[in-house]
C-alpha atoms as a PDB file:
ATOM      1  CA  UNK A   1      20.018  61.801 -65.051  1.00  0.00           C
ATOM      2  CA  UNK A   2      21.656  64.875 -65.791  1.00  0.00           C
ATOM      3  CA  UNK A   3      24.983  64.107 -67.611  1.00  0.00           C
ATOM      4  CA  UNK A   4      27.853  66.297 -66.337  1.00  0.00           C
ATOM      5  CA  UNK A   5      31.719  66.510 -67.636  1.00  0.00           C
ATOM      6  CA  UNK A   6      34.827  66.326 -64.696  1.00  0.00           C
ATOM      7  CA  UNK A   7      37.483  68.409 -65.414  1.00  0.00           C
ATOM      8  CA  UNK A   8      40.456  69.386 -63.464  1.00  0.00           C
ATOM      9  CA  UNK A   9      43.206  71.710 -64.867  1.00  0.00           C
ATOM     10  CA  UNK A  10      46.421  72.928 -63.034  1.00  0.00           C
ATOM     11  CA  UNK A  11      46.981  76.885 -62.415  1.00  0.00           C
ATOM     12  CA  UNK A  12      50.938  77.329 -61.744  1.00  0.00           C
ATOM     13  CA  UNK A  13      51.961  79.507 -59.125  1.00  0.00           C
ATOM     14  CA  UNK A  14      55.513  80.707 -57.962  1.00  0.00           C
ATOM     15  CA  UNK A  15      57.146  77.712 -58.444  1.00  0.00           C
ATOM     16  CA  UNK A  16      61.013  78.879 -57.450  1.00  0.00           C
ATOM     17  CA  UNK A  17      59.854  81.006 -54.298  1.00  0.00           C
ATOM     18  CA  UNK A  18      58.085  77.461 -52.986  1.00  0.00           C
ATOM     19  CA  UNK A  19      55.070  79.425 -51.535  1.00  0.00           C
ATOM     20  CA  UNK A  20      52.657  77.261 -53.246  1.00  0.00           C
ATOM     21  CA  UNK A  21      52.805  73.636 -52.895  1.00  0.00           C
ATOM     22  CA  UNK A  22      53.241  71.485 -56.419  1.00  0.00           C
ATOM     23  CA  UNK A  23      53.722  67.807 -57.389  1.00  0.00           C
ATOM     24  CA  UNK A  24      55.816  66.119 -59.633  1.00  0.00           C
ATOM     25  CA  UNK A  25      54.629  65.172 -63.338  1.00  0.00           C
ATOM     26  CA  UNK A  26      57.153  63.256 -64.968  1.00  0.00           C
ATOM     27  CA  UNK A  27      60.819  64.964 -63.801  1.00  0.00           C
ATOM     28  CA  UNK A  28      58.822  67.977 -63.572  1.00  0.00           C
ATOM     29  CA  UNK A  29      57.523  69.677 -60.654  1.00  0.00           C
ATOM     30  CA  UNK A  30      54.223  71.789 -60.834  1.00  0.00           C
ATOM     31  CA  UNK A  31      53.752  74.537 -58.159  1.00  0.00           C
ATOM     32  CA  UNK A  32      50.246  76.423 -57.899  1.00  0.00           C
ATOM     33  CA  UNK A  33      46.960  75.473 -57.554  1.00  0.00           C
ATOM     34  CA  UNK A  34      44.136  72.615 -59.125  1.00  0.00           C
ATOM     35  CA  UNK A  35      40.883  73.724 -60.420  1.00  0.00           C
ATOM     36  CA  UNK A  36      38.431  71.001 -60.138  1.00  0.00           C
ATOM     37  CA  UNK A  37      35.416  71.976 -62.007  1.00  0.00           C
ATOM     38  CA  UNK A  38      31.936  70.271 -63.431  1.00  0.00           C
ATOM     39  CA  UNK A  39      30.604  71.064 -66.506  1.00  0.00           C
ATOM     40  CA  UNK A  40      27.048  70.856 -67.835  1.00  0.00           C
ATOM     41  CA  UNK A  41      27.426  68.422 -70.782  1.00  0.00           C
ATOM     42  CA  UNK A  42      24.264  70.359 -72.714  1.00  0.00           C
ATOM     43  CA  UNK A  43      25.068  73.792 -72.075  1.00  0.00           C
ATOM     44  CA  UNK A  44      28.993  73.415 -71.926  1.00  0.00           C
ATOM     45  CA  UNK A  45      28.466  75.743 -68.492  1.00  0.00           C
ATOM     46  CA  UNK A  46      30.361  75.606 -65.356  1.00  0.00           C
ATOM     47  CA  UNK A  47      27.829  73.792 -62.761  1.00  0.00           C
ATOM     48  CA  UNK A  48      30.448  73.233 -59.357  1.00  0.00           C
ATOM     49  CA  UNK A  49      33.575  74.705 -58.843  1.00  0.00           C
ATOM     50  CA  UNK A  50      36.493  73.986 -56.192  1.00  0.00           C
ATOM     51  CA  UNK A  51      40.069  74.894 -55.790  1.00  0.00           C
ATOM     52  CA  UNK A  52      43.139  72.770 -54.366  1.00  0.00           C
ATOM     53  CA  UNK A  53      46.897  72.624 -54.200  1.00  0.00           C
ATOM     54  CA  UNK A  54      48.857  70.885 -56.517  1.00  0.00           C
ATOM     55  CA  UNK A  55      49.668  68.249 -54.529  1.00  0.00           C
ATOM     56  CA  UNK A  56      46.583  66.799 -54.025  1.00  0.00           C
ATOM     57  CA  UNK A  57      45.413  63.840 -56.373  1.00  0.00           C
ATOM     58  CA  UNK A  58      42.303  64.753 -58.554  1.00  0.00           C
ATOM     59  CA  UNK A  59      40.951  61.657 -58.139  1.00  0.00           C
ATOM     60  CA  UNK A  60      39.942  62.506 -54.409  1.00  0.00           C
ATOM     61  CA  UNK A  61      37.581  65.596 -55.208  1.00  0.00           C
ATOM     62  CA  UNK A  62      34.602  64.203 -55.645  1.00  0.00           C
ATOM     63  CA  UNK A  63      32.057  67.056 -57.016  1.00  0.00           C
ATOM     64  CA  UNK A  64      29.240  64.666 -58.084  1.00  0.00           C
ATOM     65  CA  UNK A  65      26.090  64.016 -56.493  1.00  0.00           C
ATOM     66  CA  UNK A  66      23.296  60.762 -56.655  1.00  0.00           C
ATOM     67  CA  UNK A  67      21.165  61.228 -59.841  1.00  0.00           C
ATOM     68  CA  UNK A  68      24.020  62.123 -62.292  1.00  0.00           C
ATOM     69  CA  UNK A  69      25.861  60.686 -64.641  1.00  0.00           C
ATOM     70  CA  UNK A  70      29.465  61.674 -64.527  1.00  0.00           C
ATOM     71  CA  UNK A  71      32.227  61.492 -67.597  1.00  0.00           C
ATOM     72  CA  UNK A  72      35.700  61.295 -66.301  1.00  0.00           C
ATOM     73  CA  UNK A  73      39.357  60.426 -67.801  1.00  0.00           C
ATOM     74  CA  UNK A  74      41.750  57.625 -67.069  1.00  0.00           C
ATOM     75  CA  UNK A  75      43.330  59.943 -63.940  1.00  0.00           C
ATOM     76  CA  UNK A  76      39.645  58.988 -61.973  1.00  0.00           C
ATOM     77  CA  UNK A  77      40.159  54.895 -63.156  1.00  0.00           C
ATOM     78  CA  UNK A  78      39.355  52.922 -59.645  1.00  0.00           C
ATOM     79  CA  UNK A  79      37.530  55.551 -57.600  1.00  0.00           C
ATOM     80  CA  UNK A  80      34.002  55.812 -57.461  1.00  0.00           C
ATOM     81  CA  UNK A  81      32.171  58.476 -57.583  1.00  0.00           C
ATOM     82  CA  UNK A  82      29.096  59.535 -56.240  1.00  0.00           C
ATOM     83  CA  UNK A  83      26.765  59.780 -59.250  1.00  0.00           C
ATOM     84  CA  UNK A  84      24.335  56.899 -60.172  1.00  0.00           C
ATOM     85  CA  UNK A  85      26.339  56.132 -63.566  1.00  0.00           C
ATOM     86  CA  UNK A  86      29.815  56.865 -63.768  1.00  0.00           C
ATOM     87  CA  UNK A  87      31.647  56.722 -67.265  1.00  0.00           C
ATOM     88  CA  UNK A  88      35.210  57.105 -66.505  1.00  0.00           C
ATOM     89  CA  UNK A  89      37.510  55.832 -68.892  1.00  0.00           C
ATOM     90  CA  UNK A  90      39.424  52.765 -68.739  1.00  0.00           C
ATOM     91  CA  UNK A  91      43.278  52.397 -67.898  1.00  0.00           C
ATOM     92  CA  UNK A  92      45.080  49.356 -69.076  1.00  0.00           C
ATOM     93  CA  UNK A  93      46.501  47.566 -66.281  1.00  0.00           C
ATOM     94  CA  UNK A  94      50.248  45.545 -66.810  1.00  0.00           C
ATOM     95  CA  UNK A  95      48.158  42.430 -66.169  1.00  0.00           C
ATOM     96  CA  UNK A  96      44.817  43.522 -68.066  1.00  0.00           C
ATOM     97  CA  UNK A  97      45.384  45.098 -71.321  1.00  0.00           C
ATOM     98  CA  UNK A  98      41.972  46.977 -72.200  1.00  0.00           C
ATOM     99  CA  UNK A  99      40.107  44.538 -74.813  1.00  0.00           C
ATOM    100  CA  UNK A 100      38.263  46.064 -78.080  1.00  0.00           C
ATOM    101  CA  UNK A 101      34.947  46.827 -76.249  1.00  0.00           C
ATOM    102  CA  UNK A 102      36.886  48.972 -73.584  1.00  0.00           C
ATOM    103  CA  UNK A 103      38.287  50.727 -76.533  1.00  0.00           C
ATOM    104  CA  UNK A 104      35.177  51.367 -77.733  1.00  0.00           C
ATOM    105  CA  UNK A 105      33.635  53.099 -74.914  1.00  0.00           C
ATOM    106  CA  UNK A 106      36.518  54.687 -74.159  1.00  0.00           C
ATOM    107  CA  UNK A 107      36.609  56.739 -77.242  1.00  0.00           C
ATOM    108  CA  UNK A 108      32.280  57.398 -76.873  1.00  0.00           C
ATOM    109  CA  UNK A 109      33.618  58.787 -73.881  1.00  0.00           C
ATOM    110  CA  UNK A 110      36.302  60.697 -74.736  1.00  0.00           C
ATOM    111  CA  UNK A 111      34.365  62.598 -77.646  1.00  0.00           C
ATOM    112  CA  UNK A 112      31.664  63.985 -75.001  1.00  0.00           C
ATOM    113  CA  UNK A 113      34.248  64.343 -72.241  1.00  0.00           C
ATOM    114  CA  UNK A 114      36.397  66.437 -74.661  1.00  0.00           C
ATOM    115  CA  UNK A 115      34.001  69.140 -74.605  1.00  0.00           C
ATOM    116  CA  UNK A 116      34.448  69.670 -70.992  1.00  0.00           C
ATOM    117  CA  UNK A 117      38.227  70.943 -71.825  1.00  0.00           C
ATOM    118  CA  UNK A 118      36.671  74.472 -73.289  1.00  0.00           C
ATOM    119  CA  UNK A 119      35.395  76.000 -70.619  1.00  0.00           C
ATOM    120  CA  UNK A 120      39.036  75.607 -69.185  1.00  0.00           C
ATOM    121  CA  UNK A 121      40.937  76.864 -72.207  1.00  0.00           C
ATOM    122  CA  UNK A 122      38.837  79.409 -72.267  1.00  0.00           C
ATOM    123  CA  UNK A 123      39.570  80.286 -68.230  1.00  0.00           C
ATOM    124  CA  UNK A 124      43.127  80.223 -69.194  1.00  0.00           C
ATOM    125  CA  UNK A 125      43.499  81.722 -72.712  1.00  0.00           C
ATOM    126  CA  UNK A 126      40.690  84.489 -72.620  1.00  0.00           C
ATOM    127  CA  UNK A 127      40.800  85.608 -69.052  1.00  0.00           C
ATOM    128  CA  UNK A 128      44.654  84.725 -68.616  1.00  0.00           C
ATOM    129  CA  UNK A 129      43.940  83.054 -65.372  1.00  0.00           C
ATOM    130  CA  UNK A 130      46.294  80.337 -66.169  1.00  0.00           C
ATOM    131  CA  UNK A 131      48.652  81.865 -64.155  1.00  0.00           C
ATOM    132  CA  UNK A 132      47.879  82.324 -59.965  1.00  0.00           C
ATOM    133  CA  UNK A 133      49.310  85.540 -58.699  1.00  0.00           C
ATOM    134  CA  UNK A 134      48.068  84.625 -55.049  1.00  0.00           C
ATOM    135  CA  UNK A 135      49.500  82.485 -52.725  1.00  0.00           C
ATOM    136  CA  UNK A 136      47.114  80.745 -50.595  1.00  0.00           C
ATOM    137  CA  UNK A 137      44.013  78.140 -51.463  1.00  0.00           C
ATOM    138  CA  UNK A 138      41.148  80.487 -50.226  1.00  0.00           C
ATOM    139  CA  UNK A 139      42.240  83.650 -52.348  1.00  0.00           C
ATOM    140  CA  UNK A 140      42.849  81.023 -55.617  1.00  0.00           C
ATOM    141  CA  UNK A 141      39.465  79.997 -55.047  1.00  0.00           C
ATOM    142  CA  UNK A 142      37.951  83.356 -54.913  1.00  0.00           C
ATOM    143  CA  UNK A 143      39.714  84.209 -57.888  1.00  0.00           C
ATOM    144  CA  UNK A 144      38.980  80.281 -59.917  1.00  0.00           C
ATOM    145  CA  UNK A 145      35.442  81.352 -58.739  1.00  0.00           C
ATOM    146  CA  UNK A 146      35.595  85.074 -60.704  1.00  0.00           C
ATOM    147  CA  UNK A 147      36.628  82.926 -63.875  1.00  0.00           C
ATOM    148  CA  UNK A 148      34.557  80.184 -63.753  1.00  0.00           C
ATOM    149  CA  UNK A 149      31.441  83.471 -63.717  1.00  0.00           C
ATOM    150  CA  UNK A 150      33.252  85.183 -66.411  1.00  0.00           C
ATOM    151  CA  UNK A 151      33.384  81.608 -68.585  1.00  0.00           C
ATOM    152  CA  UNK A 152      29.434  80.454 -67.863  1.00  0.00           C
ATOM    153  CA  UNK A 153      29.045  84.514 -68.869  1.00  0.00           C
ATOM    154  CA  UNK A 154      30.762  84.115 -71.864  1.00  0.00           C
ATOM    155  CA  UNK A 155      29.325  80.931 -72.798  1.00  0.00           C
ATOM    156  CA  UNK A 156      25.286  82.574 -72.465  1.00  0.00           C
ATOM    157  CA  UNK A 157      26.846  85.006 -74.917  1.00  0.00           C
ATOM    158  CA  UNK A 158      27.740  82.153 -77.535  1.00  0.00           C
ATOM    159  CA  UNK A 159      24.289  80.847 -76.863  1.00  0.00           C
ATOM    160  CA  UNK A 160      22.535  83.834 -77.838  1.00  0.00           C
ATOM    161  CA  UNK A 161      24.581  84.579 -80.651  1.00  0.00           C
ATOM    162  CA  UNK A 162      23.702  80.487 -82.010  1.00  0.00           C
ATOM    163  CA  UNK A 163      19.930  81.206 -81.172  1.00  0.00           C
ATOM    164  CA  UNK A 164      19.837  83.766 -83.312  1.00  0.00           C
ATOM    165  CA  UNK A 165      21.274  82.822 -86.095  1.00  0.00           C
ATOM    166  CA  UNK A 166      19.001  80.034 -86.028  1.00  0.00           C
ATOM    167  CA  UNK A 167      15.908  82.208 -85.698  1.00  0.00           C
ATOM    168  CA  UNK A 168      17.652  84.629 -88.668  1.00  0.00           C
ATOM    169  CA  UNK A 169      17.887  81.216 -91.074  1.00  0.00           C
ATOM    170  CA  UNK A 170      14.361  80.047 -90.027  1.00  0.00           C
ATOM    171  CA  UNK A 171      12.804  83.391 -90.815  1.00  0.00           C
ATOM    172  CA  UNK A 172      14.674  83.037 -94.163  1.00  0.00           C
ATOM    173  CA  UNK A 173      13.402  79.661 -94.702  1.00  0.00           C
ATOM    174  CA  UNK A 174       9.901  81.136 -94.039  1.00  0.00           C
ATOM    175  CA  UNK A 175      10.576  83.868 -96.163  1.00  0.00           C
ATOM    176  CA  UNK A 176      11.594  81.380 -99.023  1.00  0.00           C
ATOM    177  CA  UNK A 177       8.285  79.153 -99.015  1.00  0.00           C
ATOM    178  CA  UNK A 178       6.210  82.638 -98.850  1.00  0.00           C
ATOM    179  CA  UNK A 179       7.970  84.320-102.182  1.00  0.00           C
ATOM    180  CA  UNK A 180       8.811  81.214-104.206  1.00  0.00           C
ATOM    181  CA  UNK A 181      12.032  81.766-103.634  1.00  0.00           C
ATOM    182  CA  UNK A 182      15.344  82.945-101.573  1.00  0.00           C
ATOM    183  CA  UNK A 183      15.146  86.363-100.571  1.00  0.00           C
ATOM    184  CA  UNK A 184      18.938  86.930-100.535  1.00  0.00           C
ATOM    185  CA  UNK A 185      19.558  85.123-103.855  1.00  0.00           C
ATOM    186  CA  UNK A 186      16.595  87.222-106.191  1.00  0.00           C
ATOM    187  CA  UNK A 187      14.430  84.336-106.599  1.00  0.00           C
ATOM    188  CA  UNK A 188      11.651  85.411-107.436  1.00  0.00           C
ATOM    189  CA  UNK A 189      13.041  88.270-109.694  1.00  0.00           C
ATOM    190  CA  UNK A 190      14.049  85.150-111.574  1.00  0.00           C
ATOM    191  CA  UNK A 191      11.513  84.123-112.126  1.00  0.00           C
ATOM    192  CA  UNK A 192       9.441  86.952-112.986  1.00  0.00           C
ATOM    193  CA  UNK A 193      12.542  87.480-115.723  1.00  0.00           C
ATOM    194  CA  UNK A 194      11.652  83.676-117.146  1.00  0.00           C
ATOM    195  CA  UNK A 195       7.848  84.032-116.969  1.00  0.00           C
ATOM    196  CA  UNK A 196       8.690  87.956-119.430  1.00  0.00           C
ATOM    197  CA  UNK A 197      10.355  85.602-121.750  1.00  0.00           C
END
């Protein structure tokens, strides 16, 4: 089962004008649009994308499929999904506090599910697309869509970058067991100065 990470992170919009429609949070209201998005738990890569208004609950996009596993926070408690294993994390109820096994899972799950907030902050921070200039759902979309490519894009670049570091250090490893010693530190000049004396 391929494990994937649900995410969901608000874009606000022209909140005063009232062009976009928002929620309430608290005693604050949120105008803009939702990004619901599902993220590759392996590759940290943007896999499905879809776009919303404010004022719809997350917990009613459902971007999972049968043969996943899904990881999901406390906002997705009591709706099912349609993966084969879903690992949302538990809420405590007023009648049913959570008990210390709940806890337990719920923090395995909240160290892999935190990994699916980067792709996000990087959406937002990077790109500054936290902000939506547009005011209907299709043209958000279209531009959620541009971001999400620009994210995976950027992520393939951090890939690289790790692979080759890791093919740099294993050719100095190689390098080391060849010459007696580390290239970068003079081994073996060392030891050509201690076998002179």
């Amino acid at each position: 089962m391929r494990p994937l990470i649900r995410h969901a992170a608000i874009r606000h919009g022209p909140g005063e004008a009232g062009t976009a429609p928002g929620r309430k949070k608290g005693k604050k209201s949120q105008f803009g649009d939702t990004l619901h998005t599902l993220i590759d738990k392996e590759w940290h890569s943007i896999r499905r994308v879809t776009t919303t208004t404010a004022s719809l609950r997350d917990s009613r996009i459902n971007l999972s499929k049968p043969g996943e596993t899904v990881y999901r926070d406390k906002g997705y408690f009591g709706v099912k999904p349609a993966a084969s294993m879903d690992k949302t994390i538990h809420r405590a109820l007023r009648c049913h506090p959570l008990s210390i096994r709940e806890k337990r899972r719920n923090r395995a799950i909240g160290r892999t599910r935190a990994l699916g907030e980067r792709p996000c902050a990087v959406i937002k921070r990077h790109f500054n697309a936290g902000l939506v200039l547009v005011t209907t759902v299709t043209r958000g979309h279209l531009a959620n869509v541009i971001a999400c490519f620009n994210s995976n894009l950027l992520q393939l670049r951090t890939i690289q970058g790790k692979e080759r570091a890791e093919r740099k250090l294993l050719r100095a490893d190689s390098a080391e067991r060849l010459g007696g010693g580390s290239t970068r530190t003079g081994g073996p000049k060392l030891k050509r100065f201690h076998s002179k004396r």
